[in-house]
PDB file of N, CA and C in Angstrom:
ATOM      1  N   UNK A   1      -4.255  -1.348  -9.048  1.00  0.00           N
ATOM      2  CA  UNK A   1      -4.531  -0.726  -7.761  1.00  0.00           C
ATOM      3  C   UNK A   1      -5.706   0.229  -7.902  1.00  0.00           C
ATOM      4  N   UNK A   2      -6.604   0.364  -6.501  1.00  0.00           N
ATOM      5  CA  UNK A   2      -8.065   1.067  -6.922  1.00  0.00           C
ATOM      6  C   UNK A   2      -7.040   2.561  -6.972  1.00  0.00           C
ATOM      7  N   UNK A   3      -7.802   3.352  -7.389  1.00  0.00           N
ATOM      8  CA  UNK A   3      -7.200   4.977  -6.884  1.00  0.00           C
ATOM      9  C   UNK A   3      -8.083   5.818  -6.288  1.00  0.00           C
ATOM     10  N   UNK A   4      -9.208   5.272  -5.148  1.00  0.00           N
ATOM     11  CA  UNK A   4      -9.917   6.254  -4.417  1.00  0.00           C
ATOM     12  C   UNK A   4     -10.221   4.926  -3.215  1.00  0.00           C
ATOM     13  N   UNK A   5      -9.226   5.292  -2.717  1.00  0.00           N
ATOM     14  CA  UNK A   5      -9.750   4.332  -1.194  1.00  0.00           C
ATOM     15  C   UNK A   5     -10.100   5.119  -0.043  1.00  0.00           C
ATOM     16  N   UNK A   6     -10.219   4.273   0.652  1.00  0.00           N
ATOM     17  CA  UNK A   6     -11.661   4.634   1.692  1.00  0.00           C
ATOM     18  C   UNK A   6     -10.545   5.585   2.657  1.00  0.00           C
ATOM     19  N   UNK A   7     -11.451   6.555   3.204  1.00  0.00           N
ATOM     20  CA  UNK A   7     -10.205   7.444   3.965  1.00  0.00           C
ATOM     21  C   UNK A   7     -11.488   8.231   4.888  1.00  0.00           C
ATOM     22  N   UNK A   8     -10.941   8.779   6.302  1.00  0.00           N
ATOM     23  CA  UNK A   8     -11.726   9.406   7.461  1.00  0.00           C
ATOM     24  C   UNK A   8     -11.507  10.949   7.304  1.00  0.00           C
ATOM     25  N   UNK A   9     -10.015  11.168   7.089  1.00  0.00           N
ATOM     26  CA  UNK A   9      -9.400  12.465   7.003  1.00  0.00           C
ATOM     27  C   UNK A   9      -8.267  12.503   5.851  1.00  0.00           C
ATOM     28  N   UNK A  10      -7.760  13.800   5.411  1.00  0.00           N
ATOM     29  CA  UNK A  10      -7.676  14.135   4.478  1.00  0.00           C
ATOM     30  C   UNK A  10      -5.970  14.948   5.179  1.00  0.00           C
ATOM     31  N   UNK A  11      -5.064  15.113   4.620  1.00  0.00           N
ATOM     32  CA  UNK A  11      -3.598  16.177   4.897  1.00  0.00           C
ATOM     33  C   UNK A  11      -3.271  16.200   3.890  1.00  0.00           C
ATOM     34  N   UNK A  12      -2.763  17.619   3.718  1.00  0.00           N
ATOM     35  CA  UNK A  12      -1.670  18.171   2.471  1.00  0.00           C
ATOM     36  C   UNK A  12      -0.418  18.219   2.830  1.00  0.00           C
ATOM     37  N   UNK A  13       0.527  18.076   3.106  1.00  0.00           N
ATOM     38  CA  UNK A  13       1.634  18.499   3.421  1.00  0.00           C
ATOM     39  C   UNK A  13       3.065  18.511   2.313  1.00  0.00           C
ATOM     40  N   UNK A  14       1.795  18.922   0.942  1.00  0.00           N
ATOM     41  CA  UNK A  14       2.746  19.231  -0.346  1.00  0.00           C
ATOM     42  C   UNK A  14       3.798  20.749   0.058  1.00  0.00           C
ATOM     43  N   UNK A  15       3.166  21.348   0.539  1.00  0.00           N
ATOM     44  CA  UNK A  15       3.960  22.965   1.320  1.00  0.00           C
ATOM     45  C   UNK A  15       4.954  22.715   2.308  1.00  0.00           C
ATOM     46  N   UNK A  16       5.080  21.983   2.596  1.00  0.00           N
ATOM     47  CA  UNK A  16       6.134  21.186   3.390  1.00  0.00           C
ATOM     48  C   UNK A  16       7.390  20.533   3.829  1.00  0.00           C
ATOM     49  N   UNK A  17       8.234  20.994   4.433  1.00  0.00           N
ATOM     50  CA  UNK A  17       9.942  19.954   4.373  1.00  0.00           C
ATOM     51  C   UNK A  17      10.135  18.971   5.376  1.00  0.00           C
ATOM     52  N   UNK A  18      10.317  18.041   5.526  1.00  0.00           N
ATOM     53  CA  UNK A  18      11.026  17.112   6.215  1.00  0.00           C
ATOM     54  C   UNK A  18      12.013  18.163   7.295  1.00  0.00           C
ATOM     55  N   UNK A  19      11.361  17.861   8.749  1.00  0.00           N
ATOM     56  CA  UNK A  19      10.452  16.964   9.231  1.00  0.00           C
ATOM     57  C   UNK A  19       9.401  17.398   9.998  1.00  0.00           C
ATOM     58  N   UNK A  20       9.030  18.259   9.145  1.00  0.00           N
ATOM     59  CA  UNK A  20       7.345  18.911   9.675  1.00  0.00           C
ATOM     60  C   UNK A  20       6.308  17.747   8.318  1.00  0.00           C
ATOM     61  N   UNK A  21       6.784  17.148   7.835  1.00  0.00           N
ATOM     62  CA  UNK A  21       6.097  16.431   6.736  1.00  0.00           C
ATOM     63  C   UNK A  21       5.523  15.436   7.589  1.00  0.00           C
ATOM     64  N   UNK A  22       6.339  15.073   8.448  1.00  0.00           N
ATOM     65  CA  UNK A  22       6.119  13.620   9.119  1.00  0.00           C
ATOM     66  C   UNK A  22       5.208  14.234  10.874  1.00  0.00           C
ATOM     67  N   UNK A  23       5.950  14.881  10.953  1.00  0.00           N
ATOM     68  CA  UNK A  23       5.537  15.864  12.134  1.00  0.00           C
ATOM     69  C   UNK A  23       3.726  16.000  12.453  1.00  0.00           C
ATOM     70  N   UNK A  24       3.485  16.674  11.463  1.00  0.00           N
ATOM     71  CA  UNK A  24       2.086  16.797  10.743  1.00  0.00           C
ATOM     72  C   UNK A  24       1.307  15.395  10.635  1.00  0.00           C
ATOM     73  N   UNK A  25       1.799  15.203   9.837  1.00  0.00           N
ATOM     74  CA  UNK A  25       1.186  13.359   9.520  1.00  0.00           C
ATOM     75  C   UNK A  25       1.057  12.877  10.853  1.00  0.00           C
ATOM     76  N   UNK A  26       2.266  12.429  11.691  1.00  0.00           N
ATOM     77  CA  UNK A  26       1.431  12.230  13.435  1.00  0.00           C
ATOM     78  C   UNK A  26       0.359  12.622  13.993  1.00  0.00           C
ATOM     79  N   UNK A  27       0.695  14.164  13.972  1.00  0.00           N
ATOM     80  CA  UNK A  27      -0.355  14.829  14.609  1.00  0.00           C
ATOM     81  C   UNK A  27      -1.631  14.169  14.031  1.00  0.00           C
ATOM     82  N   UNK A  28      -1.949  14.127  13.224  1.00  0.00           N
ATOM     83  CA  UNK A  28      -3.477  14.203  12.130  1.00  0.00           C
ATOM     84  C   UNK A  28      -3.446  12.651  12.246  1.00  0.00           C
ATOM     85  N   UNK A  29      -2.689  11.844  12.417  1.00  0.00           N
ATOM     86  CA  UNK A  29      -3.195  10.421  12.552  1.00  0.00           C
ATOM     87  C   UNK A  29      -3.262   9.973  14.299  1.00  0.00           C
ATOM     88  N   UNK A  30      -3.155  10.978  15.424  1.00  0.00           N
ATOM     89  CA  UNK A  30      -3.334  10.845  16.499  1.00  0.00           C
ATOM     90  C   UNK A  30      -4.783  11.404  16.574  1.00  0.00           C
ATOM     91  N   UNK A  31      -5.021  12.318  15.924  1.00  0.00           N
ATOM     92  CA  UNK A  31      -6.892  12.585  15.772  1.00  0.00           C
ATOM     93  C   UNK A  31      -7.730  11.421  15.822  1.00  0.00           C
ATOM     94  N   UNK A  32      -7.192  10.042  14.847  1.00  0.00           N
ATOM     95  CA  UNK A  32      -7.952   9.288  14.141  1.00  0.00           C
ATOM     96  C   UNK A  32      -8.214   8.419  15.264  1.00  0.00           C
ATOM     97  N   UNK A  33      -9.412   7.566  15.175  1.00  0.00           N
ATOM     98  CA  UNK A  33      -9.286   6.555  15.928  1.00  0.00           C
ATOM     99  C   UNK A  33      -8.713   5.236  15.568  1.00  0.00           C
ATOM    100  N   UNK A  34      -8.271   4.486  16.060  1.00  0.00           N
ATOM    101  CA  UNK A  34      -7.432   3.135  15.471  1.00  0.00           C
ATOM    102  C   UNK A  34      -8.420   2.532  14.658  1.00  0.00           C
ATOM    103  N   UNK A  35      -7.885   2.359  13.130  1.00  0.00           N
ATOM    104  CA  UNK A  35      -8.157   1.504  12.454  1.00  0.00           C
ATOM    105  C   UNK A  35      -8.525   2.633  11.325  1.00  0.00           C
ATOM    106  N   UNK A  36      -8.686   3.852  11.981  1.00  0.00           N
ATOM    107  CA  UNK A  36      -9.179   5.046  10.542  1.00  0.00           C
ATOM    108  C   UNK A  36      -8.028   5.044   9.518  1.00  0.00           C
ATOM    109  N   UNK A  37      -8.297   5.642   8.310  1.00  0.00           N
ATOM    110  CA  UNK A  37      -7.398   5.947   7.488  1.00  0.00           C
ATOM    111  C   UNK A  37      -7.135   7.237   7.161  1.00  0.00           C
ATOM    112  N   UNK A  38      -5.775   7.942   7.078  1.00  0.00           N
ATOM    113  CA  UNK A  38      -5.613   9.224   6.573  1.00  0.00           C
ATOM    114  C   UNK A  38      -5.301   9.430   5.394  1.00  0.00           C
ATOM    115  N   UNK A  39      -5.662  10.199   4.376  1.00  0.00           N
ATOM    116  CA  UNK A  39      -5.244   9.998   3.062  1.00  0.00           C
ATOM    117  C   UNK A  39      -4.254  11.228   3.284  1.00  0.00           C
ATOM    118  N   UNK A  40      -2.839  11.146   2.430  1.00  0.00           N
ATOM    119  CA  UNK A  40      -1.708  12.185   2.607  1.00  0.00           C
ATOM    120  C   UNK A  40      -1.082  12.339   1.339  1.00  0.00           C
ATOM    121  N   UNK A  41      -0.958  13.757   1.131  1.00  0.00           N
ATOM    122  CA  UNK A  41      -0.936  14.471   0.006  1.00  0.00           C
ATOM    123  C   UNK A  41       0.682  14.706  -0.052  1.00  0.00           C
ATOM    124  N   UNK A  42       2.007  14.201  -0.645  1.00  0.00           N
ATOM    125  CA  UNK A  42       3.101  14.378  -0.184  1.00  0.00           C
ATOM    126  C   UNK A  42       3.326  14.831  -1.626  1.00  0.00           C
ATOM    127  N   UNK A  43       5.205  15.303  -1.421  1.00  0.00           N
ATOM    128  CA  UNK A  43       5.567  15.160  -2.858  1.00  0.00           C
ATOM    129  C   UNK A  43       6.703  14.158  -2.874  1.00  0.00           C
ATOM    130  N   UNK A  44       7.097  14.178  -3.793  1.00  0.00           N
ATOM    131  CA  UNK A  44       8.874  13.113  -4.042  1.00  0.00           C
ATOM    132  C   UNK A  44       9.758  13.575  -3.643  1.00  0.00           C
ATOM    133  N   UNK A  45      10.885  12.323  -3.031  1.00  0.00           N
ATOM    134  CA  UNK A  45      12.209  13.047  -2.314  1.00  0.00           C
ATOM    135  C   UNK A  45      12.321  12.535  -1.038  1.00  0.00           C
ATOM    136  N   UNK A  46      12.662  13.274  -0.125  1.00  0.00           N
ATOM    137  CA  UNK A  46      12.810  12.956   1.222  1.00  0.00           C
ATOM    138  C   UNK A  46      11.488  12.398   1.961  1.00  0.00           C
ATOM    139  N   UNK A  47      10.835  13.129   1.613  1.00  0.00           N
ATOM    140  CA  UNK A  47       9.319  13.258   2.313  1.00  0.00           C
ATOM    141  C   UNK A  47       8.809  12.054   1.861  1.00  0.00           C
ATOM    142  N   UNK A  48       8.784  11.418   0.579  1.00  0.00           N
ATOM    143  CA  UNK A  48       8.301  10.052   0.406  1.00  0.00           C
ATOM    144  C   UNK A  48       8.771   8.773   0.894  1.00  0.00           C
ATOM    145  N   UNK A  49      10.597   9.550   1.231  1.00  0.00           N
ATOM    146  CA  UNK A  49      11.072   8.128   1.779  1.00  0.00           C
ATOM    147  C   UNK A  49      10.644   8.061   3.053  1.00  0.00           C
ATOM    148  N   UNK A  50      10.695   9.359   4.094  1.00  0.00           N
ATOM    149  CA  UNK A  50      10.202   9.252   5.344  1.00  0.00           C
ATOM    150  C   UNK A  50       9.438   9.025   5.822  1.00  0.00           C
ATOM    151  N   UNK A  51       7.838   9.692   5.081  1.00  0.00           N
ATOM    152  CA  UNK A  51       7.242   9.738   6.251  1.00  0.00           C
ATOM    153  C   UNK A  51       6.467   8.391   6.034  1.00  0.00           C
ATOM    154  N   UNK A  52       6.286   7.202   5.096  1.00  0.00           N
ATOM    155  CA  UNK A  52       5.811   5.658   5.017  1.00  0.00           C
ATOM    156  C   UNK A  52       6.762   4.709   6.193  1.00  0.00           C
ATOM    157  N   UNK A  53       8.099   5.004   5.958  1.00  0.00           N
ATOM    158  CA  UNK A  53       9.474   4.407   7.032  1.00  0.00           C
ATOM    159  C   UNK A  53       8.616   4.893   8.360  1.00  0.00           C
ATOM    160  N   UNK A  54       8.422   6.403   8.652  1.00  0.00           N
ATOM    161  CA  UNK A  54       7.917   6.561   9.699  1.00  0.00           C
ATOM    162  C   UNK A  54       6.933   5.906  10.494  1.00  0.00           C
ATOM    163  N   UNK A  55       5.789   6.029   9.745  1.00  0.00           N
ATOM    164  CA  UNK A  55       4.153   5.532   9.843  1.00  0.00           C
ATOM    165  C   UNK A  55       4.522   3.892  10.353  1.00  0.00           C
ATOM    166  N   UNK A  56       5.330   3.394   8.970  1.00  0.00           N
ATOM    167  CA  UNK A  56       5.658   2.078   9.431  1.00  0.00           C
ATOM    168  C   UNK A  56       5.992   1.489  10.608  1.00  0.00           C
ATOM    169  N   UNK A  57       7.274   2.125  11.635  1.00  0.00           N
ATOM    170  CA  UNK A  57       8.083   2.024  12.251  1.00  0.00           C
ATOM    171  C   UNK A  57       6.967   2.443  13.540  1.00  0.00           C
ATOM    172  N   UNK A  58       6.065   2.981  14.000  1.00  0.00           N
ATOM    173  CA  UNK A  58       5.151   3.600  14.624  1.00  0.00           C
ATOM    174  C   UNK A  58       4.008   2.660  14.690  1.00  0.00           C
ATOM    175  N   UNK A  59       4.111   1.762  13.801  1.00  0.00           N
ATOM    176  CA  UNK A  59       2.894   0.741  13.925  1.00  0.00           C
ATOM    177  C   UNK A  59       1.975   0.688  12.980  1.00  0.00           C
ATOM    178  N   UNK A  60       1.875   1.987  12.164  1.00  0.00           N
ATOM    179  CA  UNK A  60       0.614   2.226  11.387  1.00  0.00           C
ATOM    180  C   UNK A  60       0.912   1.423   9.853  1.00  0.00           C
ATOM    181  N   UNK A  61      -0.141   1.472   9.473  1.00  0.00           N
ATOM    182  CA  UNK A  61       0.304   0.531   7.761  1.00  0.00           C
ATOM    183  C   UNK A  61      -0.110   1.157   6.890  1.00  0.00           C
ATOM    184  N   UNK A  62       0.723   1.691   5.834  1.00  0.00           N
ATOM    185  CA  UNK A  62       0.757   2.189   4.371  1.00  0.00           C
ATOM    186  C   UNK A  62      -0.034   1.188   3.181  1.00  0.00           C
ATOM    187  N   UNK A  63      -1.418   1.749   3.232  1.00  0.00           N
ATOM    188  CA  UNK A  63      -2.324   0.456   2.405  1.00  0.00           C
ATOM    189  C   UNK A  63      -1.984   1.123   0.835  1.00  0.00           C
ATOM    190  N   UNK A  64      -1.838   2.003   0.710  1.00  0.00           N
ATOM    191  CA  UNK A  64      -0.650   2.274  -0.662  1.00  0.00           C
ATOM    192  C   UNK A  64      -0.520   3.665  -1.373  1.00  0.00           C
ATOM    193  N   UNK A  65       0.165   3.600  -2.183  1.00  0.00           N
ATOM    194  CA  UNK A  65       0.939   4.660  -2.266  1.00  0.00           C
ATOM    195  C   UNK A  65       0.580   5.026  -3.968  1.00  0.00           C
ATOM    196  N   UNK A  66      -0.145   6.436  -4.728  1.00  0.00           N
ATOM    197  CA  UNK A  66      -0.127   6.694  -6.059  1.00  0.00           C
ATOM    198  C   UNK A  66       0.143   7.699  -6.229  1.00  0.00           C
ATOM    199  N   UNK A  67       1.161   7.406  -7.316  1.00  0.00           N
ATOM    200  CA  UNK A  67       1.830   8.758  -8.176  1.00  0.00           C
ATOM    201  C   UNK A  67       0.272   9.667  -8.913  1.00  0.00           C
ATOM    202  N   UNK A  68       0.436  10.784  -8.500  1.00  0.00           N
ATOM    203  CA  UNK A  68      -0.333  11.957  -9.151  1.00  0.00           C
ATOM    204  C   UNK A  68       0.200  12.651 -10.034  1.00  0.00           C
ATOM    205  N   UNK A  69      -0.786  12.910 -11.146  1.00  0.00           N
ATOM    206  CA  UNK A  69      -0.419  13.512 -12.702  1.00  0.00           C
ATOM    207  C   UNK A  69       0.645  14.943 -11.864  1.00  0.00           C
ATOM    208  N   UNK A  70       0.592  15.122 -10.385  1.00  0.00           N
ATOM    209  CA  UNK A  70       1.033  16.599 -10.901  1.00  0.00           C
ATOM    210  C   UNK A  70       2.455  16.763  -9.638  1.00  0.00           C
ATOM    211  N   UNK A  71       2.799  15.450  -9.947  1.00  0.00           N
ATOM    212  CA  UNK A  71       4.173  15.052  -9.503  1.00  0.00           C
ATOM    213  C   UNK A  71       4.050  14.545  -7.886  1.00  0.00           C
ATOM    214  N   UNK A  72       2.901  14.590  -7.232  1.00  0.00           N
ATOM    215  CA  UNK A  72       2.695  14.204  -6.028  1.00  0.00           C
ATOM    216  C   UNK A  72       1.801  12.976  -5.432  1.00  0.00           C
ATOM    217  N   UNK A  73       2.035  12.740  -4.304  1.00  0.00           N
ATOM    218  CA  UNK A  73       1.770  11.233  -4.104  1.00  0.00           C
ATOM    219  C   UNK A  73       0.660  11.118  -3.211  1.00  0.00           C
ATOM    220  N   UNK A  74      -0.069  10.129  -3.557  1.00  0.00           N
ATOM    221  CA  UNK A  74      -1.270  10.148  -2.243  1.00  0.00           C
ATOM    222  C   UNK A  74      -0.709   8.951  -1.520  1.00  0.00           C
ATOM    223  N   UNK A  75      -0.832   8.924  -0.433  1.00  0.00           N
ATOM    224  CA  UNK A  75      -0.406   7.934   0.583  1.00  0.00           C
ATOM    225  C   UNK A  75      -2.022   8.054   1.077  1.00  0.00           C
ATOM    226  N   UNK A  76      -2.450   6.228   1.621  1.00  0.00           N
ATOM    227  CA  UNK A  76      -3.855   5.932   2.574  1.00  0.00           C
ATOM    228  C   UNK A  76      -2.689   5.707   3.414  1.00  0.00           C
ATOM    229  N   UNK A  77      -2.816   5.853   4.512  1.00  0.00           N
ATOM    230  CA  UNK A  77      -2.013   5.496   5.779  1.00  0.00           C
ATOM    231  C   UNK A  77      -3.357   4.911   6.827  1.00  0.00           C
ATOM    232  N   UNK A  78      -3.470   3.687   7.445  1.00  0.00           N
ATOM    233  CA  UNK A  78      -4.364   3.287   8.585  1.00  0.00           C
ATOM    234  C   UNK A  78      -3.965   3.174   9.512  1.00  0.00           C
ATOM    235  N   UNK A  79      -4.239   3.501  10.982  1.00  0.00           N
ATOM    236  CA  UNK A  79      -3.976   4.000  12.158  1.00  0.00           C
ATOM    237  C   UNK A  79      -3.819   2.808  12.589  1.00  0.00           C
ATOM    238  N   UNK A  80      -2.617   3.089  13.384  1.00  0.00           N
ATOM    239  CA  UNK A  80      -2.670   1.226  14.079  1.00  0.00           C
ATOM    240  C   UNK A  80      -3.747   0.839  15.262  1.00  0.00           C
ATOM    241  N   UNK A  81      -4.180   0.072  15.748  1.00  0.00           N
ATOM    242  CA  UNK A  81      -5.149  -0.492  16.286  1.00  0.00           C
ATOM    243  C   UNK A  81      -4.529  -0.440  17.676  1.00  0.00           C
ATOM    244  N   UNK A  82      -3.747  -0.346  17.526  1.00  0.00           N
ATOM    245  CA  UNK A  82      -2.766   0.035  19.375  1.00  0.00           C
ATOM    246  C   UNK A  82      -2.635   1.012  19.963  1.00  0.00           C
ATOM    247  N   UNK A  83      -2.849   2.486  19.126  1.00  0.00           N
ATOM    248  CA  UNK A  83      -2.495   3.492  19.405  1.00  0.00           C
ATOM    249  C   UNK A  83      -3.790   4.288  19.815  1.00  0.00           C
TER     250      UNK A  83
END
């Protein structure tokens, strides 16, 4: 898998609990225009199971997901083309 894909905007929501994790992530992918990508800074746990289920379930597609040396995950998330 590459580990620097193409991305418009950028979220941290390592400071974060479920469900302002996912909360956030909406917001910032309603900025985007359809088809942009958000890159999302999560950690492990709840927040990893949710907010991809979320994105998913919403239309948008999780082009993938990497573990970071410092226990946290980058998610590319791309905006669905409908929204």
């Amino acid at each position: 898998m590459r580990t620097a894909l193409e991305h418009h905007a950028i979220l941290d929501v390592t400071t974060e609990v479920c469900p302002l994790t996912w909360v956030k992530t909406k917001l910032a992918l309603e900025r985007l225009a359809a088809g942009q990508v958000l890159m999302l800074l999560i950690n492990d746990g709840e927040a990893l199971c949710n907010v991809p289920r979320s994105a998913k379930d919403e239309g948008h597609r999780v082009q993938a997901i990497k573990k970071n040396d410092d226990e946290t995950y980058t998610l590319w998330i791309e905006k669905d083309g409908l929204r």
